[in-house]
N, C-alpha and C. Protein backbone atom coordinates (compact mmCIF):
# COMPACT_ATOMS: atom_id res chain seq x y z
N UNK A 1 -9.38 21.54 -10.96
CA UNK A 1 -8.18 20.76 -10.76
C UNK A 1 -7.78 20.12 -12.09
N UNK A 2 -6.75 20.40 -12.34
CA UNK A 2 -5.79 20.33 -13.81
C UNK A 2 -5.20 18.78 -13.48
N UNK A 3 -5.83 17.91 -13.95
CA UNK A 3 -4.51 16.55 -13.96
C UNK A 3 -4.02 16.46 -15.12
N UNK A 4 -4.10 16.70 -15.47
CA UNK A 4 -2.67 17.38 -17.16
C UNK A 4 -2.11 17.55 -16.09
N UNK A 5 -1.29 18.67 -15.21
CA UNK A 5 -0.23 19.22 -15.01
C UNK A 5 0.01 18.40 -13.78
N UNK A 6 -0.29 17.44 -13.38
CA UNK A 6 0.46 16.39 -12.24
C UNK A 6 1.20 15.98 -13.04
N UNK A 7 2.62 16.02 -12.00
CA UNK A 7 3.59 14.91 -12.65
C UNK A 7 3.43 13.04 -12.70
N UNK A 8 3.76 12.33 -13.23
CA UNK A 8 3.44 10.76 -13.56
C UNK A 8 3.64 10.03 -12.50
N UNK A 9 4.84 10.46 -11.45
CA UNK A 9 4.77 9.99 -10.35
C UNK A 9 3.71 9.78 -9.35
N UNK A 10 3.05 11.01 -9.60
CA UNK A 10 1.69 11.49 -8.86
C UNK A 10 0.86 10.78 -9.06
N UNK A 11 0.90 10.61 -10.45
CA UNK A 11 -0.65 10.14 -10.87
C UNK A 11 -0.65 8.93 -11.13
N UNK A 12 0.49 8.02 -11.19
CA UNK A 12 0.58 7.14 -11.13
C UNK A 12 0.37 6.11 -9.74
N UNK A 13 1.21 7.05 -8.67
CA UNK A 13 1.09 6.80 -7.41
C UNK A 13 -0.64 6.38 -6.54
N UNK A 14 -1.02 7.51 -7.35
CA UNK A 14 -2.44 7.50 -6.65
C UNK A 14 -3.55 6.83 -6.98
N UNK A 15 -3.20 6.48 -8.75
CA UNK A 15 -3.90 5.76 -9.39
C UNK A 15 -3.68 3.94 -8.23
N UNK A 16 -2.45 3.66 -8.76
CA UNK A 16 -2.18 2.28 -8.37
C UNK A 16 -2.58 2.51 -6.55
N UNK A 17 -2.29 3.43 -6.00
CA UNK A 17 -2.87 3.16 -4.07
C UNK A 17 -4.42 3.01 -4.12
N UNK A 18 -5.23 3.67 -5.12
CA UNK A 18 -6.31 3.68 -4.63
C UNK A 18 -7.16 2.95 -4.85
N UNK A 19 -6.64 2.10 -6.33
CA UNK A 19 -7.36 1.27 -6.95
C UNK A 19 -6.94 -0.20 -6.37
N UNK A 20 -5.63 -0.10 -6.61
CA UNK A 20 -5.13 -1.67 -5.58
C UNK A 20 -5.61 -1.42 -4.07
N UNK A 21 -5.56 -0.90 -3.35
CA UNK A 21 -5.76 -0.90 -1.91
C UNK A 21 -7.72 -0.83 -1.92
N UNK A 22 -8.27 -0.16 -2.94
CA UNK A 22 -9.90 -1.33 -3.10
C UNK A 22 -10.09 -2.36 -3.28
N UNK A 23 -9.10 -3.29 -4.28
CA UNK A 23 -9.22 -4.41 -4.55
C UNK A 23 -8.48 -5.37 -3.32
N UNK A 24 -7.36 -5.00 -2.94
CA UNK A 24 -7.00 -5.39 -1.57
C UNK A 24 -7.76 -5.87 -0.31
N UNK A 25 -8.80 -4.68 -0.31
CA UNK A 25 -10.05 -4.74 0.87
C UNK A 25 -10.62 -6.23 1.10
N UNK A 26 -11.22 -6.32 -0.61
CA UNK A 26 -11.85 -7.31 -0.87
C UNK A 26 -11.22 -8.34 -1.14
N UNK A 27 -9.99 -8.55 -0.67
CA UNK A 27 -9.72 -9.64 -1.62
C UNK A 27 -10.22 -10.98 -0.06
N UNK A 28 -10.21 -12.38 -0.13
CA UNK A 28 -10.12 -13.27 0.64
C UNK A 28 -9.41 -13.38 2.09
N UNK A 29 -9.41 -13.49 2.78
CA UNK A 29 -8.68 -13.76 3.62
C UNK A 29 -6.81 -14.62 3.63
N UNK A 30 -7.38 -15.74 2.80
CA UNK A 30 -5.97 -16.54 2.61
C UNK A 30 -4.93 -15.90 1.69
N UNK A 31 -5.30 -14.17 1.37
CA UNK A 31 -4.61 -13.73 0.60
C UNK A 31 -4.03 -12.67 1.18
N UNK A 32 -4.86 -12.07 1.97
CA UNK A 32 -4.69 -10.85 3.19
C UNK A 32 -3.62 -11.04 4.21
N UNK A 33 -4.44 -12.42 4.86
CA UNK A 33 -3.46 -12.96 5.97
C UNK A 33 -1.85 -13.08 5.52
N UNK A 34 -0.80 -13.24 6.35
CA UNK A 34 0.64 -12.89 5.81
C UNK A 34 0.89 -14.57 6.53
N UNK A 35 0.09 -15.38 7.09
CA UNK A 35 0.64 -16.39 7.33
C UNK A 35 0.14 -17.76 6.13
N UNK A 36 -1.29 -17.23 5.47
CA UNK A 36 -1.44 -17.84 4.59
C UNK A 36 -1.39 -17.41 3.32
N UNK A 37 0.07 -16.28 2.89
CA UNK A 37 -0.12 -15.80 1.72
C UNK A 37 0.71 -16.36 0.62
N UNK A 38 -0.54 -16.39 -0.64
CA UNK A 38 0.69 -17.74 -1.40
C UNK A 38 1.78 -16.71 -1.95
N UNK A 39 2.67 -17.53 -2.33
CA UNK A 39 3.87 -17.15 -2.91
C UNK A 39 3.99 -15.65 -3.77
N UNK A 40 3.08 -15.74 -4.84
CA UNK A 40 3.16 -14.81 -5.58
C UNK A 40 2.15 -13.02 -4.74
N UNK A 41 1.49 -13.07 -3.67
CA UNK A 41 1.01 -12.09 -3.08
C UNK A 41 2.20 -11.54 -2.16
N UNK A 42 3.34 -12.12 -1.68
CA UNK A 42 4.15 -12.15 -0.78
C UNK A 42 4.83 -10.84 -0.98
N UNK A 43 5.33 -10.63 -2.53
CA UNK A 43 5.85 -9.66 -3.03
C UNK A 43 4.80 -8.10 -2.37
N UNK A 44 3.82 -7.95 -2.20
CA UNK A 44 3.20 -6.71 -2.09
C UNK A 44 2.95 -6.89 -0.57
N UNK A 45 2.63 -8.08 0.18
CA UNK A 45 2.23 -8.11 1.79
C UNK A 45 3.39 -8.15 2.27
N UNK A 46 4.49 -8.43 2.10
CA UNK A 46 6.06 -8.33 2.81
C UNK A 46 6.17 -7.16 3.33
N UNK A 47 6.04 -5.65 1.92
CA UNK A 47 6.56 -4.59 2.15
C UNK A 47 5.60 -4.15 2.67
N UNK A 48 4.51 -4.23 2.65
CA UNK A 48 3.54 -3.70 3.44
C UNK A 48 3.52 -4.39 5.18
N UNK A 49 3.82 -5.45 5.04
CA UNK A 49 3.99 -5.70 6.40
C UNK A 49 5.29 -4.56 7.50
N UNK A 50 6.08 -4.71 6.85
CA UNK A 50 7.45 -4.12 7.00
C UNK A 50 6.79 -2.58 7.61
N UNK A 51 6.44 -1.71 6.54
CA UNK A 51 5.29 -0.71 6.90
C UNK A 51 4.34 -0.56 7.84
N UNK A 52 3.69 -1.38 8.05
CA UNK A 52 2.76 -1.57 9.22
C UNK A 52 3.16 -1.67 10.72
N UNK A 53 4.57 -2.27 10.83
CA UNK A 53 5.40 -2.64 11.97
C UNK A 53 5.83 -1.47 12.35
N UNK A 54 6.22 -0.48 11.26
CA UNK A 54 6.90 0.79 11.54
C UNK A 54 5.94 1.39 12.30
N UNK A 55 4.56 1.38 10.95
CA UNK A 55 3.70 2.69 11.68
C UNK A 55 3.19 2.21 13.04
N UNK A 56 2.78 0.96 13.54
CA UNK A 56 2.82 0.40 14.78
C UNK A 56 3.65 0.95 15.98
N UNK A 57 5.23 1.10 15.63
CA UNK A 57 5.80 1.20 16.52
C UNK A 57 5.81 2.71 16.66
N UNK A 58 5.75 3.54 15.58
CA UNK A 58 6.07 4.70 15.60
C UNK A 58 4.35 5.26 16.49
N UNK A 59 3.30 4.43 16.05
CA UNK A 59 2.41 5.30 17.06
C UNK A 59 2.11 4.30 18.20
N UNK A 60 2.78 3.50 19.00
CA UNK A 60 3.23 2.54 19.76
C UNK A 60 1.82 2.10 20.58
N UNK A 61 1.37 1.78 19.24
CA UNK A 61 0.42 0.18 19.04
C UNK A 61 0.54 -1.02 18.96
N UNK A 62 0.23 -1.73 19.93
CA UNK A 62 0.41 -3.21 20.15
C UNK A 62 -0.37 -3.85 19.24
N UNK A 63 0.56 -4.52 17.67
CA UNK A 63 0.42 -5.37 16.78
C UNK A 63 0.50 -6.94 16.91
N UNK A 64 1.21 -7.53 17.78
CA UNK A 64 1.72 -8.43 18.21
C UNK A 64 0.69 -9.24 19.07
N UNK A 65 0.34 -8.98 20.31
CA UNK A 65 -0.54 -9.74 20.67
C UNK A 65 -1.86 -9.38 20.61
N UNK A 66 -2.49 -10.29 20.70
CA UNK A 66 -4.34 -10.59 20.37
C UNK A 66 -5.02 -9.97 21.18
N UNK A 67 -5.07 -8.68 21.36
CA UNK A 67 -6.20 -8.14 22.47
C UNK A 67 -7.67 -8.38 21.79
N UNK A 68 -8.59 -8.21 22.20
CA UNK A 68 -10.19 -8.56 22.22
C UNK A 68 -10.55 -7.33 22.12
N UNK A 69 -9.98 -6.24 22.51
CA UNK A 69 -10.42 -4.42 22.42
C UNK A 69 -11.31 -4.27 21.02
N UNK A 70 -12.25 -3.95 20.88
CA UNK A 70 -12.74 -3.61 19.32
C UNK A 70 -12.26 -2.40 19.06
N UNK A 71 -12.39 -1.38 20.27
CA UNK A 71 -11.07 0.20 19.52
C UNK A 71 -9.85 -0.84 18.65
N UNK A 72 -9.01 -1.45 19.29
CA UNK A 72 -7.83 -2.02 19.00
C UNK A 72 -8.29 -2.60 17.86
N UNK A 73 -8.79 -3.48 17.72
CA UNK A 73 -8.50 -4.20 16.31
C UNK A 73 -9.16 -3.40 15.23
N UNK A 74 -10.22 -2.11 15.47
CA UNK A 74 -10.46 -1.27 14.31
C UNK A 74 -9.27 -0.62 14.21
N UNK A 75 -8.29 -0.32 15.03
CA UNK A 75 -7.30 0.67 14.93
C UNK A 75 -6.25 0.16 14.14
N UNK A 76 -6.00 -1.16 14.40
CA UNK A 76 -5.00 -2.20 13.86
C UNK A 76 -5.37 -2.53 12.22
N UNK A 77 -6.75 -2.36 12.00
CA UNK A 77 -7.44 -2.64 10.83
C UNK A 77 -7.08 -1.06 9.81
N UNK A 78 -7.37 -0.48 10.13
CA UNK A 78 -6.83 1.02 9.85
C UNK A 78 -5.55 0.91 9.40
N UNK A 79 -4.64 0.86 10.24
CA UNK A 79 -3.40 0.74 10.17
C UNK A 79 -2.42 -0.36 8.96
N UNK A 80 -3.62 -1.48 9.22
CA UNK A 80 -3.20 -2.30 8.06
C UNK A 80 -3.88 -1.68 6.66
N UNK A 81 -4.71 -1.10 6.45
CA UNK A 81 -5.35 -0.78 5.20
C UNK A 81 -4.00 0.73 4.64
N UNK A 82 -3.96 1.86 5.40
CA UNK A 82 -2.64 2.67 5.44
C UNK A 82 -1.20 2.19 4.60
N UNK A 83 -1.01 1.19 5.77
CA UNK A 83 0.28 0.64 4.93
C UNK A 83 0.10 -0.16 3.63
N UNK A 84 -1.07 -0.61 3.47
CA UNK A 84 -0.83 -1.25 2.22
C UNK A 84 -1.01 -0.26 1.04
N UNK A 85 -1.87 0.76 1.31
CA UNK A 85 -2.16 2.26 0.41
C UNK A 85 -0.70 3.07 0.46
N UNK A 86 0.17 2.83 1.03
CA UNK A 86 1.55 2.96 1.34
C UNK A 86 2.42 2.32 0.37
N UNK A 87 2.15 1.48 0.72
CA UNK A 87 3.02 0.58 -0.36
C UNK A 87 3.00 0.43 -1.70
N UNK A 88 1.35 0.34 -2.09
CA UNK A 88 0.92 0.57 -3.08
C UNK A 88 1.09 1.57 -4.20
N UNK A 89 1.40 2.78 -3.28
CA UNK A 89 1.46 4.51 -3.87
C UNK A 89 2.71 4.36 -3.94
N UNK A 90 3.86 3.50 -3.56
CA UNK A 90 5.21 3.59 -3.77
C UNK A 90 5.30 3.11 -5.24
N UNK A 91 4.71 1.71 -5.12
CA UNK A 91 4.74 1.29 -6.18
C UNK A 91 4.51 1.84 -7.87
N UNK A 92 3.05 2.49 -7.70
CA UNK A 92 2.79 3.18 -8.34
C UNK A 92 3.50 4.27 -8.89
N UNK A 93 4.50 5.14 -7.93
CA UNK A 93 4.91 6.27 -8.18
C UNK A 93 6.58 5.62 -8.84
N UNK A 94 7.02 4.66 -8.33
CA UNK A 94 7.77 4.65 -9.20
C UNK A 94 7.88 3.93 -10.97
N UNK A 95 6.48 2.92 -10.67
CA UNK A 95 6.07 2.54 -12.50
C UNK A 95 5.78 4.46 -13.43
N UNK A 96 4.87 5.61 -12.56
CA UNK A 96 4.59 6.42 -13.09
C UNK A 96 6.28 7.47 -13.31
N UNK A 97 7.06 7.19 -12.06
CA UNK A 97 8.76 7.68 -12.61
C UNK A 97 8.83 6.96 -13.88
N UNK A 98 8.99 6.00 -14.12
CA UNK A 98 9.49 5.47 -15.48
C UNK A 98 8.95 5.84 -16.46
N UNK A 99 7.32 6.05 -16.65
CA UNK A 99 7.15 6.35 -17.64
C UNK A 99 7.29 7.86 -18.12
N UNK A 100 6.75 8.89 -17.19
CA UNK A 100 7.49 9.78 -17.14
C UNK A 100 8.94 10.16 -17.81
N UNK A 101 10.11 9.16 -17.46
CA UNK A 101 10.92 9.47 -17.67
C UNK A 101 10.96 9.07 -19.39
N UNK A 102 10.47 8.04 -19.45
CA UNK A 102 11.05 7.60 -20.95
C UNK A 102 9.68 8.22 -22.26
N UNK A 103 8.38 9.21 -21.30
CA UNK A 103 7.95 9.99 -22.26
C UNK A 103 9.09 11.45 -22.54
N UNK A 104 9.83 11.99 -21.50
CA UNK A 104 10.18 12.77 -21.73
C UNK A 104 11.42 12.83 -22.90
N UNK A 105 12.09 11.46 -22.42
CA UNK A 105 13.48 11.05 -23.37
C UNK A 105 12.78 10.90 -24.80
N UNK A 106 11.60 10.46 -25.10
CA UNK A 106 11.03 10.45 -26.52
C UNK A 106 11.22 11.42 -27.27
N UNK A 107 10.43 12.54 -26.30
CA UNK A 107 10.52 14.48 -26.74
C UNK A 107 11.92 14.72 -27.05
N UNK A 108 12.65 14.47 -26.42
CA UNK A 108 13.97 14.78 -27.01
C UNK A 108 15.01 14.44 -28.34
C-alpha cells in the first residue's frame, strides 16, 4: 500500500479521525459531556453532536432518554465514538483539501 499516491484529502482525513477520535476517548468527562463542555471544545462536540442525532435517527435509536439497557448504552457509546471519527475525518479532509490545493498551485 502506496501512501504517496493518496490524495491529501485522504490522508489528511484519516490522519486527523484517527488520531483526534484516540485522544477524544480519553479525554475527561467535563469535556466529552455536551452539557459540561467549555466554550472552546464546543466547536468540535456541536458538529459531532448534530451527527450523532442523525445517525440515531437514521438507525432509530433512542438517544434521548436514559434507558439502563447495557446493549443500549454500549450501542449509544459506539455511536457517539462514530460521529465524532465523523466529524473529525471532515475536518481533516478539508485542512488536507487545502493543502493539497496550495501544494499543487506552488508546482505551477
Amino acid at each position: 500500500m502506496n501512501l504517496k499516491k493518496w490524495p491529501y484529502w485522504l490522508k489528511g482525513g484519516c490522519a486527523v479521525g484517527i488520531v483526534g477520535t484516540a485522544i477524544f476517548i480519553f479525554l475527561p468527562e467535563n469535556v466529552s459531556n455536551l452539557a459540561y463542555t467549555p466554550w472552546w471544545a464546543g466547536w468540535l462536540v456541536l458538529p459531532a453532536f448534530l451527527v450523532y442525532g442523525a445517525i440515531c435517527i437514521v438507525f432509530r435509536v433512542d438517544f434521548i432518554s436514559g434507558t439502563d439497557s447495557k446493549i443500549h448504552l454500549v450501542l449509544l457509546t459506539v455511536l457517539w465514538i462514530f460521529s465524532i471519527f465523523v466529524t473529525l475525518f471532515a475536518i481533516g479532509s478539508l485542512i488536507g483539501l487545502i493543502i493539497g490545493i496550495i501544494k499543487i498551485r506552488k508546482k505551477v
